[in-house]
Every structure is written in structure tokens, then in C-alpha cells.
Protein backbone atom coordinates (compact mmCIF):
# COMPACT_ATOMS: atom_id res chain seq x y z
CA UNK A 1 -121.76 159.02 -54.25
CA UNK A 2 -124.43 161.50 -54.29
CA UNK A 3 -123.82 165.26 -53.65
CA UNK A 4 -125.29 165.69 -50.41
CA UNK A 5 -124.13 162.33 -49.13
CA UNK A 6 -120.68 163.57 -49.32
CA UNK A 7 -121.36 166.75 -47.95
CA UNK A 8 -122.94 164.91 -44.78
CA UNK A 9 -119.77 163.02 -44.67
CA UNK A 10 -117.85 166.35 -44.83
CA UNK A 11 -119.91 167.99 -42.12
CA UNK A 12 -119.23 164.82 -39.76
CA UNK A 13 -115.93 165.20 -39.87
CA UNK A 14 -115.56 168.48 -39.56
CA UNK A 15 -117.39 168.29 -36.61
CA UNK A 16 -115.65 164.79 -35.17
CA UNK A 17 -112.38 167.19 -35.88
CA UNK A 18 -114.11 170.19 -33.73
CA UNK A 19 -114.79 168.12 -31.13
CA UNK A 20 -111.51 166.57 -30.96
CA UNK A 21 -110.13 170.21 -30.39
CA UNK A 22 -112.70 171.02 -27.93
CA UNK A 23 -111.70 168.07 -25.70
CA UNK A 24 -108.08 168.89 -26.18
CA UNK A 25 -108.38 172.72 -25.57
CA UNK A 26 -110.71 171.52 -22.20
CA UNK A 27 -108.07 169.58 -21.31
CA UNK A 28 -104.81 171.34 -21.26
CA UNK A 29 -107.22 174.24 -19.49
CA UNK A 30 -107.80 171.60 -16.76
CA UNK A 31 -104.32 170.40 -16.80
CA UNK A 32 -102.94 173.38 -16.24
CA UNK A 33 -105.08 174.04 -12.69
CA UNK A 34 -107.90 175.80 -13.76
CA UNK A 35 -111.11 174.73 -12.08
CA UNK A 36 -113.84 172.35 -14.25
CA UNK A 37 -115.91 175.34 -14.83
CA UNK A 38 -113.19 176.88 -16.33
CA UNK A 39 -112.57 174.16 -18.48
CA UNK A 40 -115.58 173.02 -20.16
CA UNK A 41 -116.03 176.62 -21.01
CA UNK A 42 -112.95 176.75 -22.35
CA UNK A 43 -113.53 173.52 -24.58
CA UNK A 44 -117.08 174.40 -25.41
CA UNK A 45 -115.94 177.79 -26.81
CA UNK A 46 -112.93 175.93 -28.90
CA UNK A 47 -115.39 173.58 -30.36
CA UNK A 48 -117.17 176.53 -31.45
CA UNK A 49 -114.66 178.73 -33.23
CA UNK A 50 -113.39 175.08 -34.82
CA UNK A 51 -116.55 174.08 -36.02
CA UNK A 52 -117.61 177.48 -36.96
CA UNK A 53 -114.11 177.67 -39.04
CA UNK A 54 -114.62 174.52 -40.26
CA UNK A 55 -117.90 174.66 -41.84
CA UNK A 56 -117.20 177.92 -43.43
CA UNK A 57 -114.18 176.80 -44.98
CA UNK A 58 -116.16 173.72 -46.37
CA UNK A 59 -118.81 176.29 -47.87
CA UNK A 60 -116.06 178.44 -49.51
CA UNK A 61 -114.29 175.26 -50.86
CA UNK A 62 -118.27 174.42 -52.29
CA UNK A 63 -118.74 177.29 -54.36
């Protein structure tokens, strides 16, 4: 498998991870009574810091 093949398939699951933890982060926020605003701010802004993690981690584990 070719270099940046596997990095592709790194970067899609770090981001299919990210968004897992965006959904769940939206979710307990809704859960526990917050209004849907609330929530898919809250999820949007843990997919974020997760994918943002995620992706640097990946280029420090590259070089």
C-alpha cells in the first residue's frame, strides 16, 4: 500500500472517530436538557478539538 493511500485511510478514521465524539458530546448535551442549539454547538465544537487532536497527533507520529 502506497504512502499516501494509507495516510487517506488514517485521515478517515480519524475523522469517522471525531465525528463519533461529536455526536456523542451533542448528545449527552441534549440529554441532559439543554436546548438543540445548545447541542449541536456543543457537538460541532467536540468534533473540532477531536479532529484537530487527531490529525496533529497523526502528523507527529509521521515525522
Amino acid at each position: 500500500m502506497s504512502d499516501s493511500v494509507a495516510r487517506g485511510l488514517w485521515v478517515a478514521i480519524a475523522l469517522t472517530f471525531s465525528l463519533i465524539v461529536g455526536v456523542g458530546g451533542g448528545a449527552l448535551q441534549f440529554m441532559s436538557g439543554a436546548n438543540p442549539a445548545t447541542a449541536v454547538i456543543t457537538g460541532g465544537s467536540a468534533f473540532a478539538a477531536s479532529a484537530t487532536l487527531c490529525l496533529v497527533l497523526l502528523t507527529f507520529l509521521r515525522d
